[in-house]
Protein backbone atom coordinates (compact mmCIF):
# COMPACT_ATOMS: atom_id res chain seq x y z
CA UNK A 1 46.93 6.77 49.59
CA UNK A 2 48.60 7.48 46.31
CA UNK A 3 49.28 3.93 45.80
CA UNK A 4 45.89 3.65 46.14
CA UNK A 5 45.01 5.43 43.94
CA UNK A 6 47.85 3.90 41.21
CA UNK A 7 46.28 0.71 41.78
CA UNK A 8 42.51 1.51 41.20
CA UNK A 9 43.63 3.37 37.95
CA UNK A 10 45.32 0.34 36.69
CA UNK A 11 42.39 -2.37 37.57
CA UNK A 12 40.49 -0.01 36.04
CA UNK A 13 42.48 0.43 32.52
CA UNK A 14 42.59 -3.69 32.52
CA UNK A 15 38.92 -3.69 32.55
CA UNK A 16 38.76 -1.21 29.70
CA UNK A 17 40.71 -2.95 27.47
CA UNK A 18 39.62 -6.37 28.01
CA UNK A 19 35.92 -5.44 27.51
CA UNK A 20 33.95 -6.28 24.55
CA UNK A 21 31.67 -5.02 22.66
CA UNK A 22 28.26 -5.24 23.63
CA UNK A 23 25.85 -7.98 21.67
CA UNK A 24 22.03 -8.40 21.73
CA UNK A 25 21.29 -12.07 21.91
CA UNK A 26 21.59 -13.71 18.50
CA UNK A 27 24.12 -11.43 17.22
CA UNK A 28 24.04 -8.56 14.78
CA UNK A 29 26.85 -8.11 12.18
CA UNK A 30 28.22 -4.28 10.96
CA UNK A 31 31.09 -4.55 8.67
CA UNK A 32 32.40 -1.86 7.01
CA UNK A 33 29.49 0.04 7.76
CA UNK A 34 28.52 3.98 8.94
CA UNK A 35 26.14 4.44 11.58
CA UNK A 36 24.52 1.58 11.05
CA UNK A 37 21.57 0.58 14.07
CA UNK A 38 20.81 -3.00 14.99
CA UNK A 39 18.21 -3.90 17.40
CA UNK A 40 17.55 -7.85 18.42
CA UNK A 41 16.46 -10.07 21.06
CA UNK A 42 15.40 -6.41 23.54
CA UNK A 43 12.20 -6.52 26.01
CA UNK A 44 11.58 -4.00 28.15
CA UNK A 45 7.82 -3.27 30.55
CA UNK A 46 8.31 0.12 31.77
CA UNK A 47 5.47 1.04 34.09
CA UNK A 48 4.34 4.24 35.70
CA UNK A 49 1.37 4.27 38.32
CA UNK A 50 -0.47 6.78 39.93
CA UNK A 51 -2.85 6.96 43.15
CA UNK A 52 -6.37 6.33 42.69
CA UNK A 53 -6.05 3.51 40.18
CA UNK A 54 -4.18 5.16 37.26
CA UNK A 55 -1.43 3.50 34.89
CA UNK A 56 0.48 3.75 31.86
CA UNK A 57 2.92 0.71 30.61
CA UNK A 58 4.66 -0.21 27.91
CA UNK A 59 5.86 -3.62 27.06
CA UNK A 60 8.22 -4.14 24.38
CA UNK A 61 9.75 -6.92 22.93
CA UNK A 62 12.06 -7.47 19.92
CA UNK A 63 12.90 -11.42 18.67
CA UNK A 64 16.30 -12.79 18.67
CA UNK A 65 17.75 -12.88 15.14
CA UNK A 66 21.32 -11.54 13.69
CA UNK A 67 20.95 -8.61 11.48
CA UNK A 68 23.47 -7.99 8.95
CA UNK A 69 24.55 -4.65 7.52
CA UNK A 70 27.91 -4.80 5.09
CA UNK A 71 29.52 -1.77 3.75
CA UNK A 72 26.25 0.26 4.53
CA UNK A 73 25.55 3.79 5.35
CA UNK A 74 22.67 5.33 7.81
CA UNK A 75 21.10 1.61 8.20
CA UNK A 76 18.47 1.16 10.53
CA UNK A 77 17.43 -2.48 11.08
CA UNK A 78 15.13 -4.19 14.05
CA UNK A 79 13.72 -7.43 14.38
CA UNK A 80 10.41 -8.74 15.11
CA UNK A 81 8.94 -6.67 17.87
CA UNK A 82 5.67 -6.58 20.01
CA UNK A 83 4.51 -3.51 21.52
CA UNK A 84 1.34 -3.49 24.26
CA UNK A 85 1.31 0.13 25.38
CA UNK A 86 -1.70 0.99 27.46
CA UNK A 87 -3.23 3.59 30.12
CA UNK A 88 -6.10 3.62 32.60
CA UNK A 89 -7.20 6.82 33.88
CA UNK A 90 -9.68 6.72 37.28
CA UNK A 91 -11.60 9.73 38.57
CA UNK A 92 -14.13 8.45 40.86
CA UNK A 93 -16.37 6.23 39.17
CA UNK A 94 -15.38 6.90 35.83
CA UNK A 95 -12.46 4.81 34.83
CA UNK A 96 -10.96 5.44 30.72
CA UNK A 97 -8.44 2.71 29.27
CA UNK A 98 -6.75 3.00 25.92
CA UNK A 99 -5.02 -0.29 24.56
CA UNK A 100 -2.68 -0.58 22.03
CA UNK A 101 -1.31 -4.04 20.88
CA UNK A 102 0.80 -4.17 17.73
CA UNK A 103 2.85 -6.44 16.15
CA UNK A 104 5.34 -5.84 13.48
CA UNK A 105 7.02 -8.34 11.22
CA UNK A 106 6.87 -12.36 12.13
CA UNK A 107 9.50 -13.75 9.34
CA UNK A 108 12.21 -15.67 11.51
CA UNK A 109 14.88 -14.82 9.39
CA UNK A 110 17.05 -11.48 9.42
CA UNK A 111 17.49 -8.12 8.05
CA UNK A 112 19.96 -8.20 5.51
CA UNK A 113 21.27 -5.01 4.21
CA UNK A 114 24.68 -5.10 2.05
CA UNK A 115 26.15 -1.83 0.00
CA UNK A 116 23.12 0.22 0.50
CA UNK A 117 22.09 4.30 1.79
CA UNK A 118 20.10 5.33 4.28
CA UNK A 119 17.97 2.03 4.68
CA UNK A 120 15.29 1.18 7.43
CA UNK A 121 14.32 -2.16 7.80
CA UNK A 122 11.94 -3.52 10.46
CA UNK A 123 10.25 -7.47 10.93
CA UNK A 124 13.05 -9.53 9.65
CA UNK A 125 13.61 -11.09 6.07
CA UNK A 126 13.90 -8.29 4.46
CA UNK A 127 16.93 -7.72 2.15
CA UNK A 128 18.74 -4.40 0.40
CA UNK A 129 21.37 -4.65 -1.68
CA UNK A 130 22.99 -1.61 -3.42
CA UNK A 131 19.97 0.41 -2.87
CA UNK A 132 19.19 3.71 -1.42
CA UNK A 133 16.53 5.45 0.54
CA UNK A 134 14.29 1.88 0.93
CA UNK A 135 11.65 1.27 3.82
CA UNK A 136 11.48 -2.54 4.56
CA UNK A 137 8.11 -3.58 7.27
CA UNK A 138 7.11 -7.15 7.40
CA UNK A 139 3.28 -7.86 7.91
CA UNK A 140 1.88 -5.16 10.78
CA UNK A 141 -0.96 -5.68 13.03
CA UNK A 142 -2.40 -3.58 15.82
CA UNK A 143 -5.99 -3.83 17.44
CA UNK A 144 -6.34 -0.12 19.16
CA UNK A 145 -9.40 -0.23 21.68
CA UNK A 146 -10.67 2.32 23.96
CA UNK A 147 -13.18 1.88 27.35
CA UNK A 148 -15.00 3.84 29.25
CA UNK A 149 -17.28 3.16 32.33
CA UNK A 150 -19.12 5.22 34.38
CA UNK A 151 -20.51 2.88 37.18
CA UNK A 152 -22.48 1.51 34.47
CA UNK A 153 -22.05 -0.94 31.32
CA UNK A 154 -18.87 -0.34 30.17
CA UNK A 155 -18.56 1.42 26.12
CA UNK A 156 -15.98 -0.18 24.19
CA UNK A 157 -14.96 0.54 20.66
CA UNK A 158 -11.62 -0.36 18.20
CA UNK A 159 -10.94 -1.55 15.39
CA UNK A 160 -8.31 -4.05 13.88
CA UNK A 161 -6.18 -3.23 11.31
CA UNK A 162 -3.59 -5.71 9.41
CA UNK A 163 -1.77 -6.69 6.17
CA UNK A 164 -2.28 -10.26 5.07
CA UNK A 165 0.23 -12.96 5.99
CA UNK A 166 3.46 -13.56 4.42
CA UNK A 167 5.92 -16.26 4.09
CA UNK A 168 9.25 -14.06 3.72
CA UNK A 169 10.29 -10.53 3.98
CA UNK A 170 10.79 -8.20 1.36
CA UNK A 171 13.62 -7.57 -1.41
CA UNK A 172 15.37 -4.22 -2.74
CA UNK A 173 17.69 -4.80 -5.54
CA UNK A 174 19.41 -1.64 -7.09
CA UNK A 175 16.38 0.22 -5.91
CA UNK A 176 15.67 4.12 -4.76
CA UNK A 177 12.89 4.94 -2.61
CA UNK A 178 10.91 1.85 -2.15
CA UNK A 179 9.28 1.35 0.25
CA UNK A 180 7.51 -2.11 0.93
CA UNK A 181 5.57 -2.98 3.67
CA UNK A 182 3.77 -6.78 4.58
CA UNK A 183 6.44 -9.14 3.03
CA UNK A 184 7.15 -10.77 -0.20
CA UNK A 185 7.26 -8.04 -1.96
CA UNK A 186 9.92 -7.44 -4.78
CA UNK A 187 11.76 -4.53 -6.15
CA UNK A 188 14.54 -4.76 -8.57
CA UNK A 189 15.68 -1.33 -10.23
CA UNK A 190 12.96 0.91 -9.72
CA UNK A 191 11.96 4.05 -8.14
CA UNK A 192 10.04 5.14 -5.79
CA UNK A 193 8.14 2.29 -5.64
CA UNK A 194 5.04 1.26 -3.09
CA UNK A 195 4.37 -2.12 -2.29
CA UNK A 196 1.94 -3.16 0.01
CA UNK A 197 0.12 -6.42 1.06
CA UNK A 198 -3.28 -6.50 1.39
CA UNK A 199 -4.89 -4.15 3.80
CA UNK A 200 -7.48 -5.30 6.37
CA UNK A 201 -9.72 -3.05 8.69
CA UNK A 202 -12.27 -4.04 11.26
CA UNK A 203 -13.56 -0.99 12.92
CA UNK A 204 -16.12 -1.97 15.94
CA UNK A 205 -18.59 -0.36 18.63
CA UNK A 206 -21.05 -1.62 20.56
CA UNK A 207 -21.37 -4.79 18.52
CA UNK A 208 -21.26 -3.27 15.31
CA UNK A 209 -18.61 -4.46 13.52
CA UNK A 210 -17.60 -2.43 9.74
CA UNK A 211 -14.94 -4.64 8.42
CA UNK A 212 -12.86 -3.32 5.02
CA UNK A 213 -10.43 -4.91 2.42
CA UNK A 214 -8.30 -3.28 -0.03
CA UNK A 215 -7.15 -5.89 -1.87
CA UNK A 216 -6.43 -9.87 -0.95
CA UNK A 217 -2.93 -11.55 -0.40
CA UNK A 218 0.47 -10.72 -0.97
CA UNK A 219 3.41 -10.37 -3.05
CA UNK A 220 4.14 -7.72 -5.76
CA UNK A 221 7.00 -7.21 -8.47
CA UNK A 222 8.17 -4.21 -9.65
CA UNK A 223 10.96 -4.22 -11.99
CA UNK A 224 12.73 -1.17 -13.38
CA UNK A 225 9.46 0.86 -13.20
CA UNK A 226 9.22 4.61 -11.96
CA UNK A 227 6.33 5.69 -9.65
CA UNK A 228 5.05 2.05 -9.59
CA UNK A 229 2.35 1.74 -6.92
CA UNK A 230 0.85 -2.12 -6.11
CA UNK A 231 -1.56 -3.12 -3.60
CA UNK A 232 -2.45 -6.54 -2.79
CA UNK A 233 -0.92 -9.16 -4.10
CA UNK A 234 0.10 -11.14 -7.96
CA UNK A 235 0.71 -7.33 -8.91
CA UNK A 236 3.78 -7.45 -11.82
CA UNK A 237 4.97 -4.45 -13.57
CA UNK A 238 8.10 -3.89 -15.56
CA UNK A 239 9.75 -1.02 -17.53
CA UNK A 240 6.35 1.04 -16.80
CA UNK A 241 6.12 4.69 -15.54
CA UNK A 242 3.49 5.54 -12.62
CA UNK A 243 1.53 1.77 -13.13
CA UNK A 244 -1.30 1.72 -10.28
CA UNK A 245 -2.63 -2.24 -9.53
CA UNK A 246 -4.89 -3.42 -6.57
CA UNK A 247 -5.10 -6.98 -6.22
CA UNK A 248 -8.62 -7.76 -6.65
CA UNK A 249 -10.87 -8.85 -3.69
CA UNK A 250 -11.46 -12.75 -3.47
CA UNK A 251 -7.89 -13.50 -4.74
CA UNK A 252 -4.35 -14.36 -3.33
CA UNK A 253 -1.40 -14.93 -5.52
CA UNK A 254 -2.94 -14.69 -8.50
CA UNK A 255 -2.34 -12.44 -11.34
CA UNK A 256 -4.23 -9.76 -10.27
CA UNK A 257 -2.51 -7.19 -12.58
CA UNK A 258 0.23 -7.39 -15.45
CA UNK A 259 1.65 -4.06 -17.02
CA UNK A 260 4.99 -4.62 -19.32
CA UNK A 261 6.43 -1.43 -20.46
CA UNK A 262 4.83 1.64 -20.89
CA UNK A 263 1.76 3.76 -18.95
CA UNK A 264 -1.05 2.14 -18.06
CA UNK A 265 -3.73 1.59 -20.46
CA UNK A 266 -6.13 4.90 -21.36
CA UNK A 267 -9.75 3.63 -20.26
CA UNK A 268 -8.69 1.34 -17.79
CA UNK A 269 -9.36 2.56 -13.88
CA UNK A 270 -8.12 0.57 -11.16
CA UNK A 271 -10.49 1.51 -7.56
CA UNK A 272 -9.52 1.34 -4.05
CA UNK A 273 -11.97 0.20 -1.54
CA UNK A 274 -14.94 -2.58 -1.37
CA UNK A 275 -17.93 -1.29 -2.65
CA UNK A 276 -20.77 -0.74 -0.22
CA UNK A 277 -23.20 -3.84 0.22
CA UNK A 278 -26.67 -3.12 -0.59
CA UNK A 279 -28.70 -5.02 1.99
CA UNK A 280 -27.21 -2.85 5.30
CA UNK A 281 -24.60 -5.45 5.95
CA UNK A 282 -20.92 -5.30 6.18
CA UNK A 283 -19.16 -6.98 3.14
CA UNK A 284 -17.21 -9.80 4.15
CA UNK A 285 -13.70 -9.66 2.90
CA UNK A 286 -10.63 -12.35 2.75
CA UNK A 287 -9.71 -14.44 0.03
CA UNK A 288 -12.85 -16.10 -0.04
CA UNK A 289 -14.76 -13.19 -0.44
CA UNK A 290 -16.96 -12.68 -4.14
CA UNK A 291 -15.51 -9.24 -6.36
CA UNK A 292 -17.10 -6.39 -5.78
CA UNK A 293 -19.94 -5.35 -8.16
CA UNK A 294 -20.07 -1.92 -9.53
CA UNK A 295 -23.56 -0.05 -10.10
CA UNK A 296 -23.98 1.50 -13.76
CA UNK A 297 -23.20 5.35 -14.01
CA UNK A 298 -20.10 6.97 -12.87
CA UNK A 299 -17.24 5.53 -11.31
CA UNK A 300 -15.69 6.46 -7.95
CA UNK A 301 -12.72 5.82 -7.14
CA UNK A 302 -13.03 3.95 -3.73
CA UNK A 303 -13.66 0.53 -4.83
CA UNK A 304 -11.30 -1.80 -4.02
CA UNK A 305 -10.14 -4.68 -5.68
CA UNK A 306 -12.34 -4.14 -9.22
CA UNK A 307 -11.52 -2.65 -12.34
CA UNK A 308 -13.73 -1.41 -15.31
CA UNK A 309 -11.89 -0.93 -18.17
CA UNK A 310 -13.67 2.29 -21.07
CA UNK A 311 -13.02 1.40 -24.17
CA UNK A 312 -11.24 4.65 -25.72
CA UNK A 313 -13.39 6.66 -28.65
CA UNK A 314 -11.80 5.27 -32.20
CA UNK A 315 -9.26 7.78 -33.87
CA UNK A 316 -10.58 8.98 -37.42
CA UNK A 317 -8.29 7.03 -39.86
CA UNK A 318 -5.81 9.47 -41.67
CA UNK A 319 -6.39 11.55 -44.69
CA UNK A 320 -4.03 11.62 -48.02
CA UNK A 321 -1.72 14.14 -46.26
CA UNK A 322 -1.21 12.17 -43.09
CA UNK A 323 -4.19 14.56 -40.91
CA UNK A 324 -6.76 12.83 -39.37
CA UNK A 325 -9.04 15.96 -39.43
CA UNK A 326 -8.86 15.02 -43.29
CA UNK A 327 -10.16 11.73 -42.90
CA UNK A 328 -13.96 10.56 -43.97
CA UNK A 329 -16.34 9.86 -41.68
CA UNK A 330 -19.24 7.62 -42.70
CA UNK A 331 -22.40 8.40 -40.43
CA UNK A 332 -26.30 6.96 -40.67
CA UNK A 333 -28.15 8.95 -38.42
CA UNK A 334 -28.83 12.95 -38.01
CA UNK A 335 -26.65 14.14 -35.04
CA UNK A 336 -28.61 14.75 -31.58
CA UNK A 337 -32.14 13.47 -33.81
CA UNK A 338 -31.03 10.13 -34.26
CA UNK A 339 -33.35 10.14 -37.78
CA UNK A 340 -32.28 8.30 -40.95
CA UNK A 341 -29.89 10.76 -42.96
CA UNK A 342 -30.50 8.84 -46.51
CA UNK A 343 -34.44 10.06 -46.47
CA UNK A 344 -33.41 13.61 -45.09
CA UNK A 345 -30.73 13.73 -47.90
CA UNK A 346 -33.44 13.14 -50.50
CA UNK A 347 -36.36 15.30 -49.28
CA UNK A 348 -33.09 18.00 -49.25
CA UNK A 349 -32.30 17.15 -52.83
CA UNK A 350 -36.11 17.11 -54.06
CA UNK A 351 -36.25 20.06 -53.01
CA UNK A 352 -33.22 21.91 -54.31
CA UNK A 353 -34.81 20.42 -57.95
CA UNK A 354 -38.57 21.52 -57.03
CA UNK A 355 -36.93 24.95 -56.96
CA UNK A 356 -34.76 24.91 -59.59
CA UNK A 357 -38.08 24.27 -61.83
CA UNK A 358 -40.21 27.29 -60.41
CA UNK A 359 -37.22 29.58 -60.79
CA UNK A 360 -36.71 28.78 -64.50
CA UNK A 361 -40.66 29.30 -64.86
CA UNK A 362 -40.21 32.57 -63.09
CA UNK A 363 -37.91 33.80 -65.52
CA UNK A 364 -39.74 32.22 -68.80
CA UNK A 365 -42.94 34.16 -68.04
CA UNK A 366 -41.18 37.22 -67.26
C-alpha cells in the first residue's frame, strides 16, 4: 500500500512540473508585468430554467486575438466580446422577457499596453504606452428590449443605443486619466481627457420610434491639454485647458472643432443634443443629416452638434494712465430713450444762456 502511495505521489509531481501554463486561443503576452488580466478567444451560454416556462441565459463570447501587456501594472485587457443576456418570466398567461444584446469593440487587432498603470482596455486596437489610469472601449452597441403579453397583443418597447463605426482602436501616449471610448481616438500627453465617438439613440414603443444624435463620426485629438472633453468626431485640441467640442451633426471626419492653446473662446457655446423638429417628427440623424437650427432667444444647452458663437461687449480703450475706466466714450443717443443727444445738448445749453440773461436782469432792476 505504501508503495502505492510513493508511486501516485510521483506521477503526480511529473504532471506538475511538466504542465504549462494555460493560453486562451490566439495567445496573450505578459512580460514583466504585475497583475496584469488578459481575456481572448472565451464563450460561455450559461442557462438557468425554471418550471412553468421561465429562463435566464447568458451567452458570452470574446474573439480570438493576442493581447500584449509589457512591463505593466494593474492591466486589464479583453477582446472583442458579445454578450446576449436575457430572461422570460411566465405566470399564467402573462409571460415578461427582457433582452439584452451588446456588442463591444469590432477592431481585429489587439490590446496593446506597454509601461503603463492601472489600464483597462476592452474591443481590441487599442494602445497605452507609458500612461496611467486610461479607459480604452472600441465602438459599443446594445439594443435593450422588453415584452410583455397578457393573452393579448404583445407590448414591446427598446431602444438602440451605439457609437459610430471605427476603423482602429484608440491611442494613449504619456497620458493620465483618459478615457476614450468608440475608436480612433487620440491622446498624447494630456489629462483627464474624454473622447467619445459619436453617440446614437433610438428609443422605440409601439411603433414610435424617437431617434437622437450627439454628434456624427469619429476620431478626436487631444494633445497635451487638461480637462479636454470631445464628442464626435474631427475634434483637435492642443496645449488647451478644459476645451469642450461636439462634432457637429451632418459631418464625419471633418474639422468639426480646432482649439490651439489656451481656454476656449469667451462667447462661443458648444450644445449637446439635436434640437427638437418642429413639425412632430423625429429628426433624422447620421452623417447625412442637415445641422440643427437654433430658434432666436436664449440658448440651451442641449443641442447637439451646433454652435453659436456671442460676440463679447468691446473693452473701453485705455486712458493716459493705463485705466480703462479713464477712457472716452463717444455715444449718439440718450441712454434707455434712444433720442438724438446733439438736439438735447442744445435745448440744455439754450437754456443755461436763457437764464443767465433773466438773472442779470434780475439783479439790474434791483
Amino acid at each position: 500500500m505504501r508503495r502505492i502511495t510513493i508511486a501516485i505521489a510521483v506521477a503526480a509531481c511529473a504532471c506538475t512540473v511538466g504542465a504549462r501554463t494555460a493560453l486562451a486561443d490566439g495567445g496573450n503576452t505578459a512580460t514583466d508585468s504585475i497583475g496584469a488580466v488578459q481575456v481572448t478567444g472565451v464563450s460561455a451560454d450559461p442557462t438557468v430554467a425554471a418550471p412553468g416556462g421561465s429562463q435566464v441565459s447568458a451567452p458570452v463570447s470574446t474573439s480570438a486575438g493576442p493581447n500584449t501587456a509589457d512591463g505593466s501594472t494593474g492591466t486589464v485587457q479583453v477582446s472583442p466580446a458579445d454578450a446576449s443576456p436575457s430572461a422570460t418570466v411566465s405566470a399564467g398567461v402573462v409571460t415578461a422577457t427582457v433582452d439584452v444584446p451588446a456588442t463591444v469593440g469590432s477592431a481585429p487587432a489587439a490590446n496593446d499596453s506597454a509601461g503603463s498603470l492601472g489600464v483597462v482596455q476592452a474591443g481590441g486596437g487599442n494602445s497605452a504606452t507609458g500612461s496611467t489610469g486610461a479607459v480604452q472601449v472600441g465602438s459599443v452597441g446594445a439594443s435593450p428590449s422588453v415584452s410583455v403579453n397578457t393573452g393579448g397583443a404583445p407590448v414591446t418597447a427598446g431602444t438602440a443605443v451605439s457609437t459610430a463605426d471605427a476603423s482602429t482602436g484608440n491611442s494613449a501616449t504619456g497620458d493620465t486619466g483618459a478615457v476614450q471610448v468608440g475608436g480612433d481616438n487620440v491622446a498624447t500627453g494630456s489629462t483627464g481627457a474624454v473622447q467619445s465617438a459619436a453617440l446614437a439613440a433610438d428609443p422605440r414603443s409601439g411603433g414610435t420610434s424617437v431617434p437622437v444624435a450627439v454628434g456624427s463620426g469619429s476620431g478626436n485629438t487631444a494633445t497635451s491639454d487638461t480637462g479636454a472633453v470631445q464628442v464626435g468626431g474631427g475634434n483637435a485640441a492642443s496645449g488647451s485647458t478644459l476645451p469642450v467640442q461636439v462634432g457637429r451633426a451632418g459631418t464625419s471626419g471633418g474639422p468639426a472643432g480646432s482649439l490651439t492653446g489656451g481656454t476656449p473662446a469667451a462667447g462661443t457655446r458648444t450644445l449637446a443634443s439635436a434640437a427638437p423638429g418642429t413639425t412632430g417628427t423625429s429628426p433624422p440623424i447620421g452623417p447625412g443629416a442637415p445641422p440643427a437650427v437654433l430658434p432666436p432667444g436664449p440658448v440651451s444647452p442641449a443641442v447637439s452638434g451646433v454652435s453659436r458663437t456671442q460676440p463679447a461687449a468691446p473693452r473701453p480703450a485705455a486712458g493716459p494712465g493705463g485705466s480703462s475706466l479713464l477712457a472716452a466714450t463717444h455715444v449718439s443717443t440718450l441712454p434707455f430713450t434712444g433720442s438724438a443727444l446733439l438736439g438735447w445738448l442744445l435745448a440744455a445749453s439754450a437754456a443755461v444762456g436763457a437764464g443767465g440773461l433773466l438773472r442779470r436782469a434780475g439783479r439790474a432792476r434791483g
